[in-house]
N, C-alpha and C. Protein backbone atom coordinates (compact mmCIF):
# COMPACT_ATOMS: atom_id res chain seq x y z
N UNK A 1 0.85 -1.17 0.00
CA UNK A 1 0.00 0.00 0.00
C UNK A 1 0.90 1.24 0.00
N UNK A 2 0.35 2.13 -0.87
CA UNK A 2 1.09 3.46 -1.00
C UNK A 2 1.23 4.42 0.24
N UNK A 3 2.04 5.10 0.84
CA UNK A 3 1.95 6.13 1.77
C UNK A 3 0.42 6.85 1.27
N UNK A 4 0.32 7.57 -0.31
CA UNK A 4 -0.95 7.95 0.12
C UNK A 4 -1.88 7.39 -0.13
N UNK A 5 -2.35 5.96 -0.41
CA UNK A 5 -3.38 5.04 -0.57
C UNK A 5 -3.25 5.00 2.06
N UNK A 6 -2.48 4.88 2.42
CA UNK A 6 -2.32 4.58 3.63
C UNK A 6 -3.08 5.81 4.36
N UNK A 7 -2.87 6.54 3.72
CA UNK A 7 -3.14 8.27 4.88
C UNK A 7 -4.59 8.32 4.50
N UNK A 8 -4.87 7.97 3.29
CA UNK A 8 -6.45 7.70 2.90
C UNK A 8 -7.34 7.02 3.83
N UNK A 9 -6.79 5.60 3.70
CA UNK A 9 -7.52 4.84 4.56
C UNK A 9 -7.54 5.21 5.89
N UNK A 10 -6.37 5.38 6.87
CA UNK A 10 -6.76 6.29 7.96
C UNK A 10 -7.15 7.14 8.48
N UNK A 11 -7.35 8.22 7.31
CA UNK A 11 -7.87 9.36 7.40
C UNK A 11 -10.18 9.15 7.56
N UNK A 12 -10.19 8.57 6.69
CA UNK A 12 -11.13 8.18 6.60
C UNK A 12 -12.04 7.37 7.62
N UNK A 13 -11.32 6.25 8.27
CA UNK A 13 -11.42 5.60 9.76
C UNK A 13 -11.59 6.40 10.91
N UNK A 14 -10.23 7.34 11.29
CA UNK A 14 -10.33 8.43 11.94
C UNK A 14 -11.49 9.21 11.68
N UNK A 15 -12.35 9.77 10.83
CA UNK A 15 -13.12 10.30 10.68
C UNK A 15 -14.89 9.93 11.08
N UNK A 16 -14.63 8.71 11.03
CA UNK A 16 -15.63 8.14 11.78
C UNK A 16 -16.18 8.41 13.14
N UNK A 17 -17.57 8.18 12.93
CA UNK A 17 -18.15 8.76 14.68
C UNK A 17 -17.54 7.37 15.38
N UNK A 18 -16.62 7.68 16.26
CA UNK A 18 -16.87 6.46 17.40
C UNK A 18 -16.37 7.03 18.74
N UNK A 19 -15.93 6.16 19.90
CA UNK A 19 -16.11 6.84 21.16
C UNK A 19 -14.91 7.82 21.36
N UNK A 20 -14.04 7.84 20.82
CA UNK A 20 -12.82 9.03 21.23
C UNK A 20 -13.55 10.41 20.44
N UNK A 21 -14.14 10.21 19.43
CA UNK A 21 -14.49 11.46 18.37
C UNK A 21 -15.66 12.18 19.33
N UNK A 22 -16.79 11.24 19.99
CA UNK A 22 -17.70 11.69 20.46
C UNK A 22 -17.24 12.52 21.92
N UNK A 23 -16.24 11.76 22.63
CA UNK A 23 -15.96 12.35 23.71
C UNK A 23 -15.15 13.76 23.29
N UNK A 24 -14.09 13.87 22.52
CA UNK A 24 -13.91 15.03 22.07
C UNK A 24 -14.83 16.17 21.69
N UNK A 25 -15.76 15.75 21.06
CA UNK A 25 -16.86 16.65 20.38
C UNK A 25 -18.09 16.93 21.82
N UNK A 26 -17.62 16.25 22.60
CA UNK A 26 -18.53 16.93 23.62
C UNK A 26 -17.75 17.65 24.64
N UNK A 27 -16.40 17.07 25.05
CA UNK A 27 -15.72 18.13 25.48
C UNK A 27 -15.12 19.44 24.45
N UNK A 28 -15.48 19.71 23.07
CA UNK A 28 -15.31 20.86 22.62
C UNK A 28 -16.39 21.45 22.60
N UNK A 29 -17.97 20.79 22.74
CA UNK A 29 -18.93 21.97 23.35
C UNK A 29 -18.73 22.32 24.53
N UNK A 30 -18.58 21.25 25.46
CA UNK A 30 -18.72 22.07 26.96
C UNK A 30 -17.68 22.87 27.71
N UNK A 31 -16.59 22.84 27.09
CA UNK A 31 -15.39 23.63 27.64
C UNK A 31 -14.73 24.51 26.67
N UNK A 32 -15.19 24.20 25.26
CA UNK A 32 -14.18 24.70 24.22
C UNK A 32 -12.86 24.43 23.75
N UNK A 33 -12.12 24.85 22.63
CA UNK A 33 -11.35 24.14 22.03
C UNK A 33 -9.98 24.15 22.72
N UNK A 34 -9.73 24.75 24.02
CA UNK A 34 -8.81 24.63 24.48
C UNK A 34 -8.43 23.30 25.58
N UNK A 35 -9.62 23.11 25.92
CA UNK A 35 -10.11 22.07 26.45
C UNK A 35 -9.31 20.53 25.61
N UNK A 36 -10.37 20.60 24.55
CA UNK A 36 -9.53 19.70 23.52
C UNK A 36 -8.32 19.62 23.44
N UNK A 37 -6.92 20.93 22.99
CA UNK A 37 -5.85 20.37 22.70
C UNK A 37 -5.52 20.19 23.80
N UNK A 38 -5.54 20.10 25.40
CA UNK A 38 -5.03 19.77 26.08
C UNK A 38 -5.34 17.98 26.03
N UNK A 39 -6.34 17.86 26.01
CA UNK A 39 -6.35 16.02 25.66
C UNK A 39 -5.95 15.74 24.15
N UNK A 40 -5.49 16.33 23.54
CA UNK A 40 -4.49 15.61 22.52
C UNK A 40 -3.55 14.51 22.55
N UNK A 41 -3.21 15.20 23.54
CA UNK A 41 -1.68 14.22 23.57
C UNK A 41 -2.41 12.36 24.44
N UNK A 42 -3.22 12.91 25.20
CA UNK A 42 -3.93 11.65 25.72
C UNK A 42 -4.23 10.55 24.59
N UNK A 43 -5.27 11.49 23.45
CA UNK A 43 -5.55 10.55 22.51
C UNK A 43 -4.71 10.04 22.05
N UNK A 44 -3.91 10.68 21.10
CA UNK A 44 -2.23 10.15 20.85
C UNK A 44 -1.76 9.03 21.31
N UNK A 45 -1.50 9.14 22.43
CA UNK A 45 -1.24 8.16 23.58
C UNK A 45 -1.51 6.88 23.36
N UNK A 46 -3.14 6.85 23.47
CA UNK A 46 -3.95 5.71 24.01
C UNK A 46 -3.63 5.17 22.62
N UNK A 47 -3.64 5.38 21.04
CA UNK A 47 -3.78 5.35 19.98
C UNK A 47 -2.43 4.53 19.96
N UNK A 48 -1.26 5.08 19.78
CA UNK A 48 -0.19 4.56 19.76
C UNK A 48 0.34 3.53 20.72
N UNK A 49 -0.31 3.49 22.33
CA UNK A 49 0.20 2.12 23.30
C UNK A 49 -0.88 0.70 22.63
N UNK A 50 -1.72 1.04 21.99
CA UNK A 50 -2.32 -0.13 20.87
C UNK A 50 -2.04 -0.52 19.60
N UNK A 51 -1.61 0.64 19.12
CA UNK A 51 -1.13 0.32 17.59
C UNK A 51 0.01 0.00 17.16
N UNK A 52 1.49 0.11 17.97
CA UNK A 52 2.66 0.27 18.14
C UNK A 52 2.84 -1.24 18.34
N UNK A 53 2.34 -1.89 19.26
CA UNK A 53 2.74 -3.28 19.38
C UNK A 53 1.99 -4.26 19.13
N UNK A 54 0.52 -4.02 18.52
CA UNK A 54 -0.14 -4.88 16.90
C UNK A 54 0.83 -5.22 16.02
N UNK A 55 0.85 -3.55 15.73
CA UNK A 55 2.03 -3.40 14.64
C UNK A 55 2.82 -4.44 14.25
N UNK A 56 3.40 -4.05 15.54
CA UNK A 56 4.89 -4.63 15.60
C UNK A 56 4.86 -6.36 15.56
N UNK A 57 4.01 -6.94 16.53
CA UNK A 57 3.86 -8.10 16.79
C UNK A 57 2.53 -8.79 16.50
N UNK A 58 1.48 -7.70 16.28
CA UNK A 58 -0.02 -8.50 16.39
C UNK A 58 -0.60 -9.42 15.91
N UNK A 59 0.39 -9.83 13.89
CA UNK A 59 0.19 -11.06 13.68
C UNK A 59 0.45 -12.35 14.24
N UNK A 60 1.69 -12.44 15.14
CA UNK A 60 2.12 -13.57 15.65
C UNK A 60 1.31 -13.95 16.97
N UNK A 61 1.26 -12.69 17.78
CA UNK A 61 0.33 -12.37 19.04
C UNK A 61 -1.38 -13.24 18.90
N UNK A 62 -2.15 -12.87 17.35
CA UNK A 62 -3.14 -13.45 17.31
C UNK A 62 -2.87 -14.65 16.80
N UNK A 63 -2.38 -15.30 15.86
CA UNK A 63 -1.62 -16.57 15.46
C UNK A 63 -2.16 -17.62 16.85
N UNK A 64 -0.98 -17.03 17.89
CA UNK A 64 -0.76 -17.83 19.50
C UNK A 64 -1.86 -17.65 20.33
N UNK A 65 -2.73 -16.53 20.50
CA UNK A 65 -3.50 -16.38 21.07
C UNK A 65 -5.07 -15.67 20.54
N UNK A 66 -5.46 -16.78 19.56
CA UNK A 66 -6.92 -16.43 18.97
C UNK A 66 -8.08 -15.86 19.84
N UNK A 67 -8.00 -15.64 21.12
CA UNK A 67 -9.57 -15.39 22.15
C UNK A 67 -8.28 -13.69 22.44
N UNK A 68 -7.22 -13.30 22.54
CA UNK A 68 -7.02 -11.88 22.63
C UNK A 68 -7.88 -10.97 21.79
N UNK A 69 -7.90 -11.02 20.30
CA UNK A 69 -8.74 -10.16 20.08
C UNK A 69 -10.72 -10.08 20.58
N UNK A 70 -10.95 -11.11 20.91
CA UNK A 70 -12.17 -11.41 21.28
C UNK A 70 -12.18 -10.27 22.38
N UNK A 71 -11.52 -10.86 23.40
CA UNK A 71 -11.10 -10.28 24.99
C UNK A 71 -10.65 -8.77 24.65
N UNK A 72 -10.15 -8.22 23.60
CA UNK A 72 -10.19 -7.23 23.62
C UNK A 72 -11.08 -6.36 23.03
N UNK A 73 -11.96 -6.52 22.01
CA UNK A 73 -13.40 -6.41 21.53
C UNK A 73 -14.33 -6.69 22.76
N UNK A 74 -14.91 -7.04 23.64
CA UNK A 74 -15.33 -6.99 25.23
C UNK A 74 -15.41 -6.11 25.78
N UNK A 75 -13.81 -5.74 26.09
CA UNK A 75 -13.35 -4.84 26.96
C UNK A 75 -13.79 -3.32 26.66
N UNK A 76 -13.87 -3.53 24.88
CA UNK A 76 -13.94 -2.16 24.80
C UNK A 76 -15.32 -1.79 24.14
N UNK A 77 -16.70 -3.12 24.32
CA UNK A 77 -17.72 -3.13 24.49
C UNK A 77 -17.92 -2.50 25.86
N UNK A 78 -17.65 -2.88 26.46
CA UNK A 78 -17.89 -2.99 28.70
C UNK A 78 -17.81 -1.63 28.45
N UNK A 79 -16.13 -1.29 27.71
CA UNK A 79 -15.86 0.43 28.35
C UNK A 79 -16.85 1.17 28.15
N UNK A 80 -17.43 1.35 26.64
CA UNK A 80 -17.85 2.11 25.96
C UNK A 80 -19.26 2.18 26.48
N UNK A 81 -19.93 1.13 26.72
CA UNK A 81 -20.97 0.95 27.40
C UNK A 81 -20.92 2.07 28.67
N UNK A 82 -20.05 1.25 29.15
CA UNK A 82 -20.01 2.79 30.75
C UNK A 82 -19.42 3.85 30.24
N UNK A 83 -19.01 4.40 29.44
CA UNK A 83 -18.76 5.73 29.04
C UNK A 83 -20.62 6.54 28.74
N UNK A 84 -21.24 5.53 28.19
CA UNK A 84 -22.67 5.79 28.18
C UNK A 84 -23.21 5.96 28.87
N UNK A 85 -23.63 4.92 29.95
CA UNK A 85 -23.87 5.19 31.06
C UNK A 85 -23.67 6.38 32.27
N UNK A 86 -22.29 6.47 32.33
CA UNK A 86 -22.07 7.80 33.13
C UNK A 86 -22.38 9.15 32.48
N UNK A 87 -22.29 9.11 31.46
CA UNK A 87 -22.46 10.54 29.90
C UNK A 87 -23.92 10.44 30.51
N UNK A 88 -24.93 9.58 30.17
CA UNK A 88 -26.16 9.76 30.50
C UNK A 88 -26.50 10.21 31.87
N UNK A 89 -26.12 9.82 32.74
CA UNK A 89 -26.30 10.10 33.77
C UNK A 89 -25.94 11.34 34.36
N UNK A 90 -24.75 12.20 33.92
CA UNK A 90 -24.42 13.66 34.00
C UNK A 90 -25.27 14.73 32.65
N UNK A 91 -25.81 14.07 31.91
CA UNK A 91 -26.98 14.76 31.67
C UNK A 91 -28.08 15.66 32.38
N UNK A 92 -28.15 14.91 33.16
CA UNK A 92 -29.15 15.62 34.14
C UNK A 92 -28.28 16.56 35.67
N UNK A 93 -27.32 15.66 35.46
CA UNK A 93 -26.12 16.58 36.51
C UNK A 93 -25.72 17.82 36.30
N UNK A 94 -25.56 18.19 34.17
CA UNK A 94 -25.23 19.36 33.74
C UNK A 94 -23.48 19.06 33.12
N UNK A 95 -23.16 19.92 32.92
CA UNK A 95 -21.65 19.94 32.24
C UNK A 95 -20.88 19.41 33.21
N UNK A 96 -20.60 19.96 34.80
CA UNK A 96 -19.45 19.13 35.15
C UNK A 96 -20.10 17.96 36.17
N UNK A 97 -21.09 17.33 35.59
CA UNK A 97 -21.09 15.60 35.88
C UNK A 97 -20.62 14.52 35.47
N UNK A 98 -19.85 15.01 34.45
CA UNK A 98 -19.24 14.27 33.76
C UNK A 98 -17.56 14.65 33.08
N UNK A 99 -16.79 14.34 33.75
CA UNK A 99 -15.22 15.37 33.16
C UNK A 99 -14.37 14.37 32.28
N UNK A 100 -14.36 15.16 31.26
CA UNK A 100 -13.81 14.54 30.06
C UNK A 100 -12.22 14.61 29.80
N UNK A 101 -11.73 14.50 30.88
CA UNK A 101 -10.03 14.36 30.97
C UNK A 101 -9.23 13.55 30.44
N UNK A 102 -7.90 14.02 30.44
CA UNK A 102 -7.17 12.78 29.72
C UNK A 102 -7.34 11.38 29.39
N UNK A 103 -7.16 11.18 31.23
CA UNK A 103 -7.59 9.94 31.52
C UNK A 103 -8.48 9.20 31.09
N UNK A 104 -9.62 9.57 30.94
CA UNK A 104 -10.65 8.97 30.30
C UNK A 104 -10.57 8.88 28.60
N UNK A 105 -10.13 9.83 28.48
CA UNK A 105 -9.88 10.25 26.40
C UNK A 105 -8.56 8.67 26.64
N UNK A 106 -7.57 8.89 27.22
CA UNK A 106 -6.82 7.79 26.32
C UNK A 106 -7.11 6.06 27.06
N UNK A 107 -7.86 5.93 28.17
CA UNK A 107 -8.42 4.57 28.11
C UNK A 107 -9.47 4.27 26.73
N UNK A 108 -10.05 5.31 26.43
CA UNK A 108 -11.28 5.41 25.46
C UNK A 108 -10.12 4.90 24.40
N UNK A 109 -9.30 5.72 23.72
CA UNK A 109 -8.63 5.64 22.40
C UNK A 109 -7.83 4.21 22.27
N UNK A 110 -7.39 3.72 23.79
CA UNK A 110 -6.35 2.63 24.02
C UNK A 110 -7.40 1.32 23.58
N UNK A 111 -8.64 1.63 23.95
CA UNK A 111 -9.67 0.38 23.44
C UNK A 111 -10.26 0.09 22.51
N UNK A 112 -10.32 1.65 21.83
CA UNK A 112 -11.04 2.22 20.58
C UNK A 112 -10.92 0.99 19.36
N UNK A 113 -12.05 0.20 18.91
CA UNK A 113 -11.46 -0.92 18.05
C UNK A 113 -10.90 -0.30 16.81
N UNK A 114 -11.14 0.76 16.23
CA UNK A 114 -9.65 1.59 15.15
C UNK A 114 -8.53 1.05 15.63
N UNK A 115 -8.40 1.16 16.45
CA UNK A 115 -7.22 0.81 17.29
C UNK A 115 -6.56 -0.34 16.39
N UNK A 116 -7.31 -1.63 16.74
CA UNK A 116 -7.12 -2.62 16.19
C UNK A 116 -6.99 -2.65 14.74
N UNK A 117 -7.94 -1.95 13.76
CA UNK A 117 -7.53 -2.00 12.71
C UNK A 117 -6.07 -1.34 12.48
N UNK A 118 -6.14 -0.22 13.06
CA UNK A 118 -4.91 0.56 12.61
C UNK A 118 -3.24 -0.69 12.86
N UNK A 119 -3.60 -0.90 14.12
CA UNK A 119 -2.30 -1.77 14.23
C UNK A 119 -2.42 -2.72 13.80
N UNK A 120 -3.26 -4.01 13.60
CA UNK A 120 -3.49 -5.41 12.53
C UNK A 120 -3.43 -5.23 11.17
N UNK A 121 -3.96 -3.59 10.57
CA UNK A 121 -4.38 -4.19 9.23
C UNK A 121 -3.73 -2.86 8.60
N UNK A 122 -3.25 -1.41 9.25
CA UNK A 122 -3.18 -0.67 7.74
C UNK A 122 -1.65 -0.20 8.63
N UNK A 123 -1.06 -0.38 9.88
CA UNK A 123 0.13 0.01 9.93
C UNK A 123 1.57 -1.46 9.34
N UNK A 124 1.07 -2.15 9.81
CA UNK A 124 1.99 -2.99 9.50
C UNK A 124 2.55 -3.22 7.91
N UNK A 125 4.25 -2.69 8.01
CA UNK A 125 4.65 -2.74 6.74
C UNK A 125 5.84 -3.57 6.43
N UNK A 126 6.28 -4.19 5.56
CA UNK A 126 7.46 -4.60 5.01
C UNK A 126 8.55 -4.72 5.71
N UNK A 127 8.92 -3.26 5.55
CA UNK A 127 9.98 -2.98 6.63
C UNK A 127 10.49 -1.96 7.55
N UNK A 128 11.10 -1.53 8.36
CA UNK A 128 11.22 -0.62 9.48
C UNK A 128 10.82 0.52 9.68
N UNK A 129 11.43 0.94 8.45
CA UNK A 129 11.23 2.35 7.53
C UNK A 129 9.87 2.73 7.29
N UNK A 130 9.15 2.01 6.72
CA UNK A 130 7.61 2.46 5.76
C UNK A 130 6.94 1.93 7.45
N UNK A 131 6.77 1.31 8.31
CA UNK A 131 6.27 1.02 9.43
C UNK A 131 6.32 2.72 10.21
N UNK A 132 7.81 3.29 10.16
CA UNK A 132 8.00 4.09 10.67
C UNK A 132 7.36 5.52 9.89
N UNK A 133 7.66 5.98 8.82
CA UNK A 133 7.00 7.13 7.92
C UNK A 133 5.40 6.50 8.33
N UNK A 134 4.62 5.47 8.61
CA UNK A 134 3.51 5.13 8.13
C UNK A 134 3.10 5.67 10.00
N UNK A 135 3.87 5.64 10.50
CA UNK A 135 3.32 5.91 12.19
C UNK A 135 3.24 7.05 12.28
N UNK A 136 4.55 8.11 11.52
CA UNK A 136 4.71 9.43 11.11
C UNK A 136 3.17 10.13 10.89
N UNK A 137 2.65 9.83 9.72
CA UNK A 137 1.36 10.06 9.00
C UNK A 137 0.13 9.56 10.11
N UNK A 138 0.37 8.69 10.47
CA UNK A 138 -0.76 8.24 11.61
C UNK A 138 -0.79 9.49 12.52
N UNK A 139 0.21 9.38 13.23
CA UNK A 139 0.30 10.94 14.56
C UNK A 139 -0.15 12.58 14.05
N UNK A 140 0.03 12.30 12.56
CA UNK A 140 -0.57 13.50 11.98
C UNK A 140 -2.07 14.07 12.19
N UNK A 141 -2.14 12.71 11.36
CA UNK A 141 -3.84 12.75 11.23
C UNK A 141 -4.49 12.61 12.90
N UNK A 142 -4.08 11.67 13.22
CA UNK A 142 -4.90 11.52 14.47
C UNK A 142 -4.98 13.23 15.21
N UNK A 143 -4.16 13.83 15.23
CA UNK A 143 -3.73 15.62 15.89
C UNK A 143 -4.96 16.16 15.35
N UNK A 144 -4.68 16.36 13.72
CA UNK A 144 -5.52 16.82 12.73
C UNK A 144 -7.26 16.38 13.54
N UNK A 145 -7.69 14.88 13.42
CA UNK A 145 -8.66 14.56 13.20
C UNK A 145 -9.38 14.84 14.54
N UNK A 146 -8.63 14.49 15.66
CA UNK A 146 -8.92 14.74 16.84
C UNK A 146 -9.33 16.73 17.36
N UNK A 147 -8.32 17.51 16.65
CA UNK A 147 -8.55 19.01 16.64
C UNK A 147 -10.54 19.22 15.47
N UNK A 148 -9.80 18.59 15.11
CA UNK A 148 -11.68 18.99 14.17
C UNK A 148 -13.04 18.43 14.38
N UNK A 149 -12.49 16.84 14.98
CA UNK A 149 -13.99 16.60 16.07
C UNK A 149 -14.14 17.63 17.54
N UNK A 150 -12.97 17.76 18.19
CA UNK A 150 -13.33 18.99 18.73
C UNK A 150 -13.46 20.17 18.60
N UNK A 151 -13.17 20.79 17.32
CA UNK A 151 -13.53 21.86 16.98
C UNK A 151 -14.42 22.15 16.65
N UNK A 152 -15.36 21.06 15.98
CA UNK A 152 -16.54 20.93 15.83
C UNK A 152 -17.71 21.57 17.31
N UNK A 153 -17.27 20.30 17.83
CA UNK A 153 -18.24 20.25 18.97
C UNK A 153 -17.94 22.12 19.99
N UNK A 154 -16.55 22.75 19.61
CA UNK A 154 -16.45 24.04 20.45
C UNK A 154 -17.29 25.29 19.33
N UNK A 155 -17.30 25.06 18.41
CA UNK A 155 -18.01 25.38 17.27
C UNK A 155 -19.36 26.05 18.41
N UNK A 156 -20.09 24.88 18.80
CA UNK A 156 -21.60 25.34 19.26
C UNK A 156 -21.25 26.04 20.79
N UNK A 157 -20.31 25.80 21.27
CA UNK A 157 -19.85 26.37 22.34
C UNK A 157 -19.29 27.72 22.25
N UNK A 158 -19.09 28.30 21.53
CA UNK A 158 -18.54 29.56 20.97
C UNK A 158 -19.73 30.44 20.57
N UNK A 159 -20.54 29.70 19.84
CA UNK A 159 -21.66 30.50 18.87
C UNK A 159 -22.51 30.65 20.29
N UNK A 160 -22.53 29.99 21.35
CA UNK A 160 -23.67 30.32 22.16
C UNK A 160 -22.92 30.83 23.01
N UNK A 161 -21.72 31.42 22.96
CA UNK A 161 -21.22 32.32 24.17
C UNK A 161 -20.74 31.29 25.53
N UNK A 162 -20.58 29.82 25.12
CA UNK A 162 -20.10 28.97 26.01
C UNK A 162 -21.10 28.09 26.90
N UNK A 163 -22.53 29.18 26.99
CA UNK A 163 -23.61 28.61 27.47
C UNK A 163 -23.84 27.27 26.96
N UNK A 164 -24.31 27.19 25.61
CA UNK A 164 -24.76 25.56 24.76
C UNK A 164 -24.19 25.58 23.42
N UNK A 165 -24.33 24.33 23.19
CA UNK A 165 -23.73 24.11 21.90
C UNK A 165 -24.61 23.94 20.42
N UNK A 166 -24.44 24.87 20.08
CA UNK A 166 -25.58 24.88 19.36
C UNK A 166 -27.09 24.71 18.99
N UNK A 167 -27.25 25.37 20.40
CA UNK A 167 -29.00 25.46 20.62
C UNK A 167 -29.19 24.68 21.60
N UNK A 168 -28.59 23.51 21.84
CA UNK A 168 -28.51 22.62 22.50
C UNK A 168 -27.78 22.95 23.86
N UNK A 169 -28.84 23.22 24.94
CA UNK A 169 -28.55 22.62 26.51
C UNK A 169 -27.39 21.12 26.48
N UNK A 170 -26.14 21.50 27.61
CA UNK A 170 -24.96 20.82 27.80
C UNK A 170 -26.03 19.20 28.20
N UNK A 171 -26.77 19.31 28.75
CA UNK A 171 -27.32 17.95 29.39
C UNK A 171 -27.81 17.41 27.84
N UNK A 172 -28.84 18.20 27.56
CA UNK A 172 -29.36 17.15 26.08
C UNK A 172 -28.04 16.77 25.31
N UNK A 173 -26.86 17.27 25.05
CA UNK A 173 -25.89 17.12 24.32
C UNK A 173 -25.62 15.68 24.92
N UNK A 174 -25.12 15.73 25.83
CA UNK A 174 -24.91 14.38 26.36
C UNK A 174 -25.57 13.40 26.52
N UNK A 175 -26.66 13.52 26.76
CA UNK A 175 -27.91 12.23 26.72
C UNK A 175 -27.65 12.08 25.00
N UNK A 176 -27.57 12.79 24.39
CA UNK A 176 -27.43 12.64 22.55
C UNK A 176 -26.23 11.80 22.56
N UNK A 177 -24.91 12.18 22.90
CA UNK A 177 -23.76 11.82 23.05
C UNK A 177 -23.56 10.19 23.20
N UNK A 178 -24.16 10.06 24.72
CA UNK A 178 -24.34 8.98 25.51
C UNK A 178 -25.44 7.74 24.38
N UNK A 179 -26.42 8.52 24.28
CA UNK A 179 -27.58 7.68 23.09
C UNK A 179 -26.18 7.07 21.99
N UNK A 180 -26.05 7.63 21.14
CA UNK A 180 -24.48 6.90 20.26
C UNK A 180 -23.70 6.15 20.93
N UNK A 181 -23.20 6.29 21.99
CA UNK A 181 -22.08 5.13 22.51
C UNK A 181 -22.46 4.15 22.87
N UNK A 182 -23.91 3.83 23.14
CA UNK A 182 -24.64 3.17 23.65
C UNK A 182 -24.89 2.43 22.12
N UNK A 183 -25.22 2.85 21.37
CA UNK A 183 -25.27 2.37 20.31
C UNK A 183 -24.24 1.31 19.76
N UNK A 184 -23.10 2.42 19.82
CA UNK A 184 -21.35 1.48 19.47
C UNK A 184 -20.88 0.36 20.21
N UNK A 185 -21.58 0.52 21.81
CA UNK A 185 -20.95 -0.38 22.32
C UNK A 185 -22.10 -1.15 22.02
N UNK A 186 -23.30 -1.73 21.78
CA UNK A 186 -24.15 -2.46 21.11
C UNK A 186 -23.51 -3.01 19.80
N UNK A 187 -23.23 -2.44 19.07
CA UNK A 187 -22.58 -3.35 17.74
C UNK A 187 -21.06 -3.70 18.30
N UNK A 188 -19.99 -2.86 19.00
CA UNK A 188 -18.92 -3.99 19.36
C UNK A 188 -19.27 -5.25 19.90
N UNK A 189 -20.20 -5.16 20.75
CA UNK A 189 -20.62 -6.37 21.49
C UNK A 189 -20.93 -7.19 20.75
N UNK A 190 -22.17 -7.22 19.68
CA UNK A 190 -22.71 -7.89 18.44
C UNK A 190 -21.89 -8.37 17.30
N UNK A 191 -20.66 -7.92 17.61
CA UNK A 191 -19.67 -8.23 16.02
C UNK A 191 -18.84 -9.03 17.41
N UNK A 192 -18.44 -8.85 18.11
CA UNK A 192 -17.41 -9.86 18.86
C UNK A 192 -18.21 -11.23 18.94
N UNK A 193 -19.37 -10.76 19.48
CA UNK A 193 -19.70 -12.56 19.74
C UNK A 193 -20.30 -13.17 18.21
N UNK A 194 -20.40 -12.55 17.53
CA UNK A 194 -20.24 -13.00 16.03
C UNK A 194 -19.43 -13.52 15.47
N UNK A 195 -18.60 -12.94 15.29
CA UNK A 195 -17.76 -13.23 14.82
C UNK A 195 -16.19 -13.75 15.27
């Protein structure tokens, strides 16, 4: 695969609604975009302590141990699920019932099943080099993709003077928020024991 057939496909993945994008996009309504780049580096993080040693090892890793990816498709059903759960539940709490910190952004990204694709199926290359330029381009985009789902979401936080995000009361945002992850972690769950 070409460097830019590669930045394509990740770019595109990254772009997808799933639970790191949503938590960003709700911490860029409720705090604004400064908010966001401070959990950058979290996402980053969580992104790369999963993809880095797929990468590196994940064919042989699943080879030896076929129920890891299962067990890790679970895990990040369970998470995502309670990321819902609590999101819903600080709905009615208001904006700070729910704090969207590092911590939470890079367990989210470290489970995020992208994750898995990125390190099983579109980082792994040939050799050292194109592995390495190809991680290069990954850390890009992820900066990039991660700044524009939250820029998005500070978007409605700005236009309403910080009050709501686009018309939208901080609680309905999150019951909205929470409604989607609830969703995602419903189909991780449904594709793991499927498949």
């Amino acid at each position: 695969m070409t460097l830019a057939a590669f930045s394509l496909a990740v770019l595109a993945l990254l772009l997808a609604p799933g639970p790191t994008n949503t938590l960003m996009a709700v911490a860029g309504a409720s705090h604004g975009l400064r908010r966001v780049v401070r959990l950058v580096p979290a996402e980053l993080a969580g992104y790369l302590l999963t993809v880095v040693p797929l990468a590196l090892m994940g064919a042989g890793l699943m080879a030896r141990a076929p129920g890891a990816a299962l067990l890790l498709k679970l895990a990040a059903a369970l998470w995502v699920m309670v990321l819902a759960l609590r999101l819903w539940r600080s709905g009615a709490a208001g904006a700070e019932g729910f704090a969207i910190g590092a911590g939470r952004i890079f367990v989210t990204t470290a489970l995020n099943p992208k994750a898995l694709i990125f390190g099983l199926v579109l980082v792994p290359a040939p050799s050292p080099a194109e592995v390495a330029a190809r991680l290069a381009v990954f850390c890009g985009l992820v900066v990039a993709v991660a700044l524009l789902w939250g820029g998005f979401g500070a978007l409605g936080h700005a236009r309403a003077g910080g009050a709501r995000a686009g018309g939208l009361q901080p609680g309905r945002l999150r019951r909205i928020a929470s409604g989607w992850l609830a969703l995602v972690s419903v189909s991780l769950l449904w594709g793991a024991l499927r498949g």
